[in-house]
Protein backbone atom coordinates (compact mmCIF):
# COMPACT_ATOMS: atom_id res chain seq x y z
CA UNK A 1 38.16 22.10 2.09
CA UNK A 2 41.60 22.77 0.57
CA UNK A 3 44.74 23.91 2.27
CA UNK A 4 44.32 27.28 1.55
CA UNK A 5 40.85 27.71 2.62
CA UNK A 6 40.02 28.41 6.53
CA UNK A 7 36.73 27.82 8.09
CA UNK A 8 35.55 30.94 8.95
CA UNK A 9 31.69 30.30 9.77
CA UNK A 10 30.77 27.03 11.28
CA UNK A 11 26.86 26.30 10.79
CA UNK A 12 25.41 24.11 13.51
CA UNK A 13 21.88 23.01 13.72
CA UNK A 14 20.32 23.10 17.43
CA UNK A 15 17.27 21.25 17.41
CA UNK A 16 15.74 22.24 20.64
CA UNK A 17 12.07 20.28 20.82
CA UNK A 18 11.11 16.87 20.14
CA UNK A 19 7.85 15.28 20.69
CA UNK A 20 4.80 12.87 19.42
CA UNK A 21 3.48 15.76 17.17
CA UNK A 22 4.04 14.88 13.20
CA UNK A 23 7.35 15.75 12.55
CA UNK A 24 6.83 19.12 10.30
CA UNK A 25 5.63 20.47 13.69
CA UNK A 26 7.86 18.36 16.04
CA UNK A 27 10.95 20.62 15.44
CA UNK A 28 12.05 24.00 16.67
CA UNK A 29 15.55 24.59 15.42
CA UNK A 30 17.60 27.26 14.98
CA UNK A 31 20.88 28.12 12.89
CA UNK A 32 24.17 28.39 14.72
CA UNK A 33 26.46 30.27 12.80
CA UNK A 34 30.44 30.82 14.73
CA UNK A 35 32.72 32.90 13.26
CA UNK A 36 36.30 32.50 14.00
CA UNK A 37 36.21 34.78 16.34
CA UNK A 38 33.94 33.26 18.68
CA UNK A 39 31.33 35.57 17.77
CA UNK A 40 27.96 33.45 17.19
CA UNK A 41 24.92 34.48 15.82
CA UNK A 42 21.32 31.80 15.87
CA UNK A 43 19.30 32.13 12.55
CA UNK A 44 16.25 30.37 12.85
CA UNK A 45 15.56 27.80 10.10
CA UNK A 46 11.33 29.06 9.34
CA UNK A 47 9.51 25.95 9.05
CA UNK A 48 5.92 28.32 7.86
CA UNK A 49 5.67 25.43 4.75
CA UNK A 50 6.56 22.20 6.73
CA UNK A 51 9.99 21.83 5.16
CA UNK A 52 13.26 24.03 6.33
CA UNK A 53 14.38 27.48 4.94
CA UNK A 54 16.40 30.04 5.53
CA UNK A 55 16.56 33.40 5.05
CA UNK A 56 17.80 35.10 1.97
CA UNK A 57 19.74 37.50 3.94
CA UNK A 58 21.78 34.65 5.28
CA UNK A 59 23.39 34.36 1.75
CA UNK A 60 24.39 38.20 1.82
CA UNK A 61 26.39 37.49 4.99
CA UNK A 62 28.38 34.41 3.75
CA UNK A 63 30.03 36.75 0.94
CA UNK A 64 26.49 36.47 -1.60
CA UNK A 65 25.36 39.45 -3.74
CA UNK A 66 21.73 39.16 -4.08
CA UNK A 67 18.69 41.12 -5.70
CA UNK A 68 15.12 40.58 -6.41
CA UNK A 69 12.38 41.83 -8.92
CA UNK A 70 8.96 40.72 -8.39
CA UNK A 71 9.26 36.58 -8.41
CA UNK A 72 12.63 36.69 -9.51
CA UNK A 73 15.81 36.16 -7.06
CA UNK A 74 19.46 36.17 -8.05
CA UNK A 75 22.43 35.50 -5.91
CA UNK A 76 26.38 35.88 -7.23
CA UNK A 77 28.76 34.36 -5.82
CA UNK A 78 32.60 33.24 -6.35
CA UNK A 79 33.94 32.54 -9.69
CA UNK A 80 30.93 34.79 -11.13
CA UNK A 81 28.40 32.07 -10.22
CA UNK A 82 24.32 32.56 -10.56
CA UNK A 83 22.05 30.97 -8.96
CA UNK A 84 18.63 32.02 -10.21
CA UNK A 85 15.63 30.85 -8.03
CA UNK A 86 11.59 31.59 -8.15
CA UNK A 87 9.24 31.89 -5.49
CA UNK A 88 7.33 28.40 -5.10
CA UNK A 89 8.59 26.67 -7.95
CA UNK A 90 11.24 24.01 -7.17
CA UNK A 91 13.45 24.56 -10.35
CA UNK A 92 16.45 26.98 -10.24
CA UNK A 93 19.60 27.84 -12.28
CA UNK A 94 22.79 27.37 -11.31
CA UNK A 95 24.35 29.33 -14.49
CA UNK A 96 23.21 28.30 -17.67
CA UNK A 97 21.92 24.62 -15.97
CA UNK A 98 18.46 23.65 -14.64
CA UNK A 99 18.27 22.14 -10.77
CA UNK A 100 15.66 21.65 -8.77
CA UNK A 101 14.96 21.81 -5.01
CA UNK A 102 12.80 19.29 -2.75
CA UNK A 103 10.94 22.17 -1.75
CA UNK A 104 10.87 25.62 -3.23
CA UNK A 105 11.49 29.50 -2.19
CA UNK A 106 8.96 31.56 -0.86
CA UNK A 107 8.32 34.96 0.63
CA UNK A 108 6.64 36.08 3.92
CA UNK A 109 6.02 39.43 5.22
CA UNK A 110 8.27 40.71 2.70
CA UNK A 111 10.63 38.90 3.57
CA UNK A 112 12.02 35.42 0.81
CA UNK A 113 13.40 32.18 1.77
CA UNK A 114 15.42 29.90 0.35
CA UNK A 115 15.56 26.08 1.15
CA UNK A 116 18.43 24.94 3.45
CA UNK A 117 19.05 22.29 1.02
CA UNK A 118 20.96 25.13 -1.15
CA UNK A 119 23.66 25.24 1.94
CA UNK A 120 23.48 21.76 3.12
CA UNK A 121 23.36 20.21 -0.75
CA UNK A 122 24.25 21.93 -3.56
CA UNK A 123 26.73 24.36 -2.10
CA UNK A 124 29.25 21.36 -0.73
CA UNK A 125 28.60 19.15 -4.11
CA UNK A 126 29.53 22.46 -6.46
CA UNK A 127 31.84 24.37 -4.19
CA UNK A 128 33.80 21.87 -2.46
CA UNK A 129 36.55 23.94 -1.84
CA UNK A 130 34.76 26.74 -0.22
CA UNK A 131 31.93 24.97 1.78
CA UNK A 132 31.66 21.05 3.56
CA UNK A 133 28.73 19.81 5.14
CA UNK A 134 29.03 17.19 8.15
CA UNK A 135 25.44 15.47 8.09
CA UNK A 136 26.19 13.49 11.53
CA UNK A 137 26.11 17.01 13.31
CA UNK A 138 24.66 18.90 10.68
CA UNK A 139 27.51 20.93 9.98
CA UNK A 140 28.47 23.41 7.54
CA UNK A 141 32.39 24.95 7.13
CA UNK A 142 32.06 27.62 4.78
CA UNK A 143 35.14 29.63 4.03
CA UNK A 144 36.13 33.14 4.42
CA UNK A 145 33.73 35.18 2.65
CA UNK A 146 36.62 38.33 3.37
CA UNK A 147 38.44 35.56 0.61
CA UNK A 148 35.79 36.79 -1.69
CA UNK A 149 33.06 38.66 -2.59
CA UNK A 150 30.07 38.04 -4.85
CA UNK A 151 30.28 40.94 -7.69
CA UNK A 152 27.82 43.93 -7.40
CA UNK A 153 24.18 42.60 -9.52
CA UNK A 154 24.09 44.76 -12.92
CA UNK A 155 20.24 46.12 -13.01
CA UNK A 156 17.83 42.53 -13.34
CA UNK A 157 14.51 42.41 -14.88
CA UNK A 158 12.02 39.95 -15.00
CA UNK A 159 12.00 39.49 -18.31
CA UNK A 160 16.29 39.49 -18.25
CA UNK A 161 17.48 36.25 -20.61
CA UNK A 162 15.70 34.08 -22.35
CA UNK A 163 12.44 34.01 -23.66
CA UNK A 164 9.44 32.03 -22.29
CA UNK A 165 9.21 29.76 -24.18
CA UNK A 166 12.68 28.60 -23.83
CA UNK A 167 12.86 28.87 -20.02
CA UNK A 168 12.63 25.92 -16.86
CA UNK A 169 8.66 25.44 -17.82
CA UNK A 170 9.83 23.88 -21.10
CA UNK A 171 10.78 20.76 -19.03
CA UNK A 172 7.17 20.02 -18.70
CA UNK A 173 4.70 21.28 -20.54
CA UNK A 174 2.27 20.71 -17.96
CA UNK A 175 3.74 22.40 -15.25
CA UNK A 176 2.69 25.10 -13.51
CA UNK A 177 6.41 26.84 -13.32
CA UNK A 178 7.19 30.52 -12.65
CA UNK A 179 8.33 32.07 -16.11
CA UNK A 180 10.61 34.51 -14.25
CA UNK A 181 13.58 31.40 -13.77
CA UNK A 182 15.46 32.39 -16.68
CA UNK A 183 19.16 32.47 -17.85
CA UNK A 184 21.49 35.13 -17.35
CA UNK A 185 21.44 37.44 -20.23
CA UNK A 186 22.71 37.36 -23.28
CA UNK A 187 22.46 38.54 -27.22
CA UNK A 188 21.41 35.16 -28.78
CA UNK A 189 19.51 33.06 -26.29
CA UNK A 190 20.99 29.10 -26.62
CA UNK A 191 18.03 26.75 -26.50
CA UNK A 192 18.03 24.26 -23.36
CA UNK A 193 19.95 21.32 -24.33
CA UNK A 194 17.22 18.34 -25.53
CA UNK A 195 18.53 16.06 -22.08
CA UNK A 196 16.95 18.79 -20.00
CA UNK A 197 13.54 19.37 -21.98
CA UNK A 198 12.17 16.31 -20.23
CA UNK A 199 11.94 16.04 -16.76
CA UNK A 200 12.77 12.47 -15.32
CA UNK A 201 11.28 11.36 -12.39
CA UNK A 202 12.49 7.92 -10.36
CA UNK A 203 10.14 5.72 -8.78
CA UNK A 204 12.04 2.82 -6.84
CA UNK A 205 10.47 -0.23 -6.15
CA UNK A 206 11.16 -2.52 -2.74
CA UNK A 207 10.04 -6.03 -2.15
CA UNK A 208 10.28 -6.79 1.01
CA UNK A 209 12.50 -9.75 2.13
CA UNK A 210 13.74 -12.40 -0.14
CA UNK A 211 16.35 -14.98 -0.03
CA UNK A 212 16.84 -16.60 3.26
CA UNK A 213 14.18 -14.09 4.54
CA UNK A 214 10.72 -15.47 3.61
CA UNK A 215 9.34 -12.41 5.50
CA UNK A 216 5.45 -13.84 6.27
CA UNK A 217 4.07 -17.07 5.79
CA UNK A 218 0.57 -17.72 4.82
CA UNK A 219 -1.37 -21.32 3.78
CA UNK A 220 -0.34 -23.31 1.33
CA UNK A 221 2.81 -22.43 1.35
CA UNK A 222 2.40 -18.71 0.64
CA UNK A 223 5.33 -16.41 1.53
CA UNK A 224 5.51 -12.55 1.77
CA UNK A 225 8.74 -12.35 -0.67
CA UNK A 226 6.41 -13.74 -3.45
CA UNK A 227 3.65 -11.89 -2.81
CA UNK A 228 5.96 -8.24 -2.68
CA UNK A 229 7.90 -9.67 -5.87
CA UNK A 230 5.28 -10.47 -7.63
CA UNK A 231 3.31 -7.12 -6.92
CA UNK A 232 6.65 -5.17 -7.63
CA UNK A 233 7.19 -6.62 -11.26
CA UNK A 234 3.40 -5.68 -12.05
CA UNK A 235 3.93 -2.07 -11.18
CA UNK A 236 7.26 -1.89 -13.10
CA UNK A 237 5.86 -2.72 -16.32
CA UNK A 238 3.37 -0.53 -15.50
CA UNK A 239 5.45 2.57 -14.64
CA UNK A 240 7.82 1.74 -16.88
CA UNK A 241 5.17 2.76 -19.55
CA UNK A 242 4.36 6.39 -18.14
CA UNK A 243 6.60 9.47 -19.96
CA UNK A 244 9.42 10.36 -18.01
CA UNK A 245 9.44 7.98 -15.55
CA UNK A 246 12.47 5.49 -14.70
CA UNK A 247 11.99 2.81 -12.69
CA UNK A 248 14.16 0.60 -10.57
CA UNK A 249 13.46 -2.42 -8.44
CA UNK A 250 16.20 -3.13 -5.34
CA UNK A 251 15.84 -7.12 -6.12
CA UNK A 252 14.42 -8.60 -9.76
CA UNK A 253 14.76 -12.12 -8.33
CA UNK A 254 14.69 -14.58 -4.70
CA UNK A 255 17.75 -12.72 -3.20
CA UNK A 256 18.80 -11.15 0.01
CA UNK A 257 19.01 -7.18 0.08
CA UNK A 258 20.35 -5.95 3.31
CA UNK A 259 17.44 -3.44 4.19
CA UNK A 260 20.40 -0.35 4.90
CA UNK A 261 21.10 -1.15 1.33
CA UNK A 262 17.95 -0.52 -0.09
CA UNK A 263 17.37 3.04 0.45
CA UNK A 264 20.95 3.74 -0.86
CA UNK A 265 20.24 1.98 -3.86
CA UNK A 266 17.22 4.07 -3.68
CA UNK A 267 19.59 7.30 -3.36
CA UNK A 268 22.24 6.90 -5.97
CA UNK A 269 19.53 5.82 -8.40
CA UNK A 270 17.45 8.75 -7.56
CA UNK A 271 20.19 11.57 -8.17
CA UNK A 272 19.09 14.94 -8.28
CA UNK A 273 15.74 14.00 -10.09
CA UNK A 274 12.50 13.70 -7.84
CA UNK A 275 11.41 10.56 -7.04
CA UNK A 276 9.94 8.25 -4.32
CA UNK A 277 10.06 4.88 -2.65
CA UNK A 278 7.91 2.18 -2.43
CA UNK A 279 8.26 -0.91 -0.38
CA UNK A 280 6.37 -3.62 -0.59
CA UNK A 281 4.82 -6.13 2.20
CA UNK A 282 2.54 -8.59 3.80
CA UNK A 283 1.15 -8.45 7.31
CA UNK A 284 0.97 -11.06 9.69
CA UNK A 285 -0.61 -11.62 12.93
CA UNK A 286 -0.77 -14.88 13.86
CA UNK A 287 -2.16 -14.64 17.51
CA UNK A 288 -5.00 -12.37 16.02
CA UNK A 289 -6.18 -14.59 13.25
CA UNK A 290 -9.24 -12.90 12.01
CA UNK A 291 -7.45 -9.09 11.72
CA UNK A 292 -7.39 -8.45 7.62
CA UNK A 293 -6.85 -5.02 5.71
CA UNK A 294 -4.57 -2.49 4.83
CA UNK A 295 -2.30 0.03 5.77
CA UNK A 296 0.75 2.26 4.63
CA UNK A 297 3.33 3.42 7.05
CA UNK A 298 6.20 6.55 6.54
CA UNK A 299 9.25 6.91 8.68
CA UNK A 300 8.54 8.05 12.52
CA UNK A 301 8.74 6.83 15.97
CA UNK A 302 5.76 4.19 16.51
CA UNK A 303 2.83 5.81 18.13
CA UNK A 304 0.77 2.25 19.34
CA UNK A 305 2.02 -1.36 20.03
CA UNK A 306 0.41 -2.50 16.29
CA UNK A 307 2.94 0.48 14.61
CA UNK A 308 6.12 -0.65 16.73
CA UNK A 309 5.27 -4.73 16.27
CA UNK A 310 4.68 -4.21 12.18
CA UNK A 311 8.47 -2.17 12.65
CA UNK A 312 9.88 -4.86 14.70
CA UNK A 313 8.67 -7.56 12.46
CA UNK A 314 9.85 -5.39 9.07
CA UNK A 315 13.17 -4.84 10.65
CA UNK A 316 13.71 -8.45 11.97
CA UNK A 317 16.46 -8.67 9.24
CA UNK A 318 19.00 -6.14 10.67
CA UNK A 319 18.79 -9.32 13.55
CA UNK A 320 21.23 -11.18 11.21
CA UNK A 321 23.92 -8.44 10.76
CA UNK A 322 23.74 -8.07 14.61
CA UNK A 323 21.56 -4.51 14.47
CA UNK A 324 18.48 -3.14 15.80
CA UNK A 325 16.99 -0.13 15.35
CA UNK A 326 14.88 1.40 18.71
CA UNK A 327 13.11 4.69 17.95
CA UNK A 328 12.92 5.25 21.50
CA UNK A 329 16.31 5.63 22.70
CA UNK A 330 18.87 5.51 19.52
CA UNK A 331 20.16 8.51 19.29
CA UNK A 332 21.01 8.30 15.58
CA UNK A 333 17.75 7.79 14.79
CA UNK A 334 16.54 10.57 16.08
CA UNK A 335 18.81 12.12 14.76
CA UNK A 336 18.48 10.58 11.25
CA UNK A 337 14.52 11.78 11.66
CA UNK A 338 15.27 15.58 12.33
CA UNK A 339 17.91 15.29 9.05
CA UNK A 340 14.94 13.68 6.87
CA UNK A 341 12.80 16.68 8.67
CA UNK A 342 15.21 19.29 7.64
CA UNK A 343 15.19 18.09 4.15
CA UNK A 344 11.03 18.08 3.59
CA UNK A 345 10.25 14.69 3.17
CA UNK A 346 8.69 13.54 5.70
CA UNK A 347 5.29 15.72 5.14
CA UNK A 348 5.61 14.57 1.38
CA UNK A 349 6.07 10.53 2.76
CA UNK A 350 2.63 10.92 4.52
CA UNK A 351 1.24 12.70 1.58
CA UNK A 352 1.98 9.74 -0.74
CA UNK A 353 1.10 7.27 2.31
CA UNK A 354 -2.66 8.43 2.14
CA UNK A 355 -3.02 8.37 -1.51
CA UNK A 356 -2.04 4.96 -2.30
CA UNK A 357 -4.31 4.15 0.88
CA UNK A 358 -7.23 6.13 -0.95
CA UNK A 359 -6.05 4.24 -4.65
CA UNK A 360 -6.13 0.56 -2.89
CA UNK A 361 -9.63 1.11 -0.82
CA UNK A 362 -10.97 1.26 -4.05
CA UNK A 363 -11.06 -2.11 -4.60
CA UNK A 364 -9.37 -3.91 -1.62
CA UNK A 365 -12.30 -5.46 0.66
CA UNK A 366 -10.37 -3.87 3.28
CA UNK A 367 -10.54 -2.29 5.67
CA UNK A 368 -8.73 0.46 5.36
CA UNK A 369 -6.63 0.42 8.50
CA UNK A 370 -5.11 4.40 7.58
CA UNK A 371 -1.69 5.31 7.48
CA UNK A 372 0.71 4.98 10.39
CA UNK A 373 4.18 5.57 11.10
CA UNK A 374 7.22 3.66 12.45
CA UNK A 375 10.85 3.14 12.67
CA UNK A 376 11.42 1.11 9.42
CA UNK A 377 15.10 0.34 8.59
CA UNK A 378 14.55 0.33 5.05
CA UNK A 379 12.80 3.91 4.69
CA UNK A 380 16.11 5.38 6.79
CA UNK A 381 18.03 5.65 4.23
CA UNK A 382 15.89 7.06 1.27
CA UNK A 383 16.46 10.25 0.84
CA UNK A 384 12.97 10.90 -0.93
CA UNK A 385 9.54 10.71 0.05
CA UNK A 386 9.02 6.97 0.82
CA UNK A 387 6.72 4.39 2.37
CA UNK A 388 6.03 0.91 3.07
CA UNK A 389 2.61 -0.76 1.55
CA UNK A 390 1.17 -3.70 3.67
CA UNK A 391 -0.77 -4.82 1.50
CA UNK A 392 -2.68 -7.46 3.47
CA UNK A 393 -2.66 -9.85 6.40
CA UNK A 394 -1.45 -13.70 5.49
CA UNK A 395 -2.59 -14.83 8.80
CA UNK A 396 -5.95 -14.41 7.79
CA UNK A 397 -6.85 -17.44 5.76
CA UNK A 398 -9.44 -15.74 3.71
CA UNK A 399 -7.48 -12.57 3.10
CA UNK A 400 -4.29 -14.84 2.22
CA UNK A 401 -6.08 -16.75 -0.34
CA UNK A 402 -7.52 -13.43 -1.73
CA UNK A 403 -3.77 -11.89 -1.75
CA UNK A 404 -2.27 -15.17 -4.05
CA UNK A 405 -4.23 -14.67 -6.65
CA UNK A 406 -3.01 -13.04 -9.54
CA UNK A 407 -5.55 -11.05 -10.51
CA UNK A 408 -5.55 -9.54 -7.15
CA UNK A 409 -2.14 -8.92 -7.23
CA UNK A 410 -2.42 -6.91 -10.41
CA UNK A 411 -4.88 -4.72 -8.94
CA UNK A 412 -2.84 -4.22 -6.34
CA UNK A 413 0.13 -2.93 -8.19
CA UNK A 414 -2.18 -0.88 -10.63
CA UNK A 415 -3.63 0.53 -6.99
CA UNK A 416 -0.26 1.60 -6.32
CA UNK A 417 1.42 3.12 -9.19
CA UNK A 418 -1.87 4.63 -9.72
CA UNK A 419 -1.17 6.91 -6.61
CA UNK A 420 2.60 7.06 -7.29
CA UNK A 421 1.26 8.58 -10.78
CA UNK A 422 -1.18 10.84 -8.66
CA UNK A 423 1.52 12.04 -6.44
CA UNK A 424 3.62 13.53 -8.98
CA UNK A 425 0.81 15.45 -10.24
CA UNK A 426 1.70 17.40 -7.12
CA UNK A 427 5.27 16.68 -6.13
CA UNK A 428 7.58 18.91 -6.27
CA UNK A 429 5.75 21.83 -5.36
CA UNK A 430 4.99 23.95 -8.34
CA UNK A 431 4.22 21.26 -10.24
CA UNK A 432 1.06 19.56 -12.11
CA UNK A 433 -2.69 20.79 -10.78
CA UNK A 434 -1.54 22.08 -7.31
């Protein structure tokens, strides 16, 4: 916020419920909205799709001029800005330049949404000086909209700016993308610029441990680092090869990563592109010798004693920096898990969880322990959808042995980006089959 700009709306999130249900149906929250005043006015955030909207309304009362035709929504705002969005496709326009949403607009009863990430994202990254978003109280200053009005909508339709063939679908063949997002109008359509014709998606890869951390320790030597190293590289060269996909791996080598690190890595790398997270692991149990299989977890409070000792093992780490991280009474994770909630991940995170469980049961002798949940430090801070692959147990002998070998390990990886390949057939919404 400048000097010249006064708050006049502050936009609090009240999350009011909080329980053991998954957490697209743990929360009940409402929008706060405070005008200078005092006057206050609750919005609440419709959570009908799992992930958290708004109304479109909601923009008309911060100072936005908005219209719709069929699919089509437009919203102007300050400085003659348009922000072009279709119902359930991701992509949007902000002027002349493609974006895209973790979730997408819809309409109900007549009635569209947009997703909060517009306010809570987009709005304080482009228009700095008129809006600021707090994400420990999930906050938003937005200025006067009496400062400024968005200009009255000339007549829109549909098939207003470019043509077809040069609109948001053009990013990927493929896709199954509303025609109707479209540039504003004009006499002699410009052609997208060639960097946004391809779509880039951003898988990062996590071994676990390394370093000083050995993580789990099998026979012969055999140490979880290796094994998640080893599996990592694999499914690097193997992404690597896939169209439009960049990869990244948060440690090429036997180094220490602090785990907060790793999901900000994850972050930065990620940008505004989709992507996911995938950390790799070994189990261990040595008082239980003969337990073997697999099992992916997302980001949630542990359910059972096996979901909160795999977290407390996972997280051991934080143990050196003089951290801990307990689902059950810190605060900021909690709060931390209704932020991830708010943005739609979580839903996508279990999602991706039970495909790469379905891809690995294809070969792994198993069994296929499902996918769980816990409180994993490194998942925290990745703001995508993101899990953590145990691949195995290295206190069983038998299952150790089977995990060392290298051909193992390769179908491991393929297992995995297999389902990370599978996944974006359907993440974002809008996209690929569904």
């Amino acid at each position: 916020m400048t000097a010249k700009r006064h708050p006049a709306w502050v936009i609090s999130a009240l999350w009011l419920m909080w329980t053991a249900l998954p957490i697209s149906s743990q929360v009940t929250n409402e929008l706060q909205i405070e005008a200078v005043d005092g006057s206050v006015q609750l919005v609440v955030l419709d959570m009908g799709y799992g992930f958290a909207t708004v109304p479109l309304t909601l923009f008309e009362r911060l100072g936005w001029s908005t219209t719709e035709v069929g699919d089509l929504v437009v919203l102007l705002g300050p400085e003659q800005i348009e922000v072009r969005v279709g119902h359930r496709t991701p992509f949007f326009r902000w002027n002349d330049q493609i974006l895209q949403f973790v979730d997408f607009p819809y309409r109900i009863e007549g009635e569209t949404y947009i997703p909060v990430q517009l306010l809570t994202d987009f709005f304080p990254k482009r228009l700095p000086t008129l809006y600021a978003f707090n994400e420990v109280d999930f906050t938003i200053q937005a200025a006067d909209p009496s400062e400024w009005r968005g200009d009255e909508l000339t007549e829109v339709k549909p098939e207003d700016g470019i043509s077809n063939s040069d609109t948001v679908s053009s990013l990927d063949p493929s896709a199954n993308l509303n025609p109707d997002i479209t540039t504003r109008e004009q006499s002699s359509p410009e052609p997208i610029p060639d960097r946004l014709k391809e779509e880039r998606r951003v898988v990062v890869i996590d071994p676990g441990h390394g370093g000083g951390d050995p993580g789990a320790l099998g026979p012969q030597g055999l140490q979880e680092k290796d094994v998640a190293l080893a599996v990592a590289k694999i499914m690097e060269d193997l992404l690597s090869r896939e169209k439009g996909i960049d990869v990244y791996l948060t440690r090429t080598e036997d180094s220490f990563v602090p785990l907060w690190e790793r999901g900000e890595l994850a972050t930065q790398w990620k940008g505004e592109n989709p992507g996911v997270f995938i950390s790799v692991h070994a189990n261990s149990v040595p008082e239980r010798p003969s337990v073997r299989g697999f099992e992916t977890y997302s980001l949630n409070v542990a359910r059972t004693e096996h979901e909160r000792r795999v977290a407390a093992i996972e997280n051991a780490p934080l143990q050196v920096q003089g951290q801990t991280i307990d689902s059950d009474s810190d605060a900021e994770f909690v709060s931390l898990l209704r932020d991830l909630s708010n943005f739609g991940h979580p839903p996508w995170s279990v999602e991706l969880s039970s495909i790469v469980q379905e891809e690995i049961g294809r070969f792994h002798p198993g069994p296929n322990r499902g996918e769980k949940q816990a409180p994993f430090a490194v998942l925290t801070n990745a703001l995508m959808p993101s899990v953590l692959v145990e691949v195995g147990f290295l206190s069983n002998e038998d299952e150790a042995l089977l995990i060392a070998q290298d051909q193992f390990q390769d179908e491991l990886a393929r297992a995995v980006a297999r389902a990370v390949m599978n996944f974006f057939d359907r993440y974002p919404p809008g996209t690929g089959e569904n």
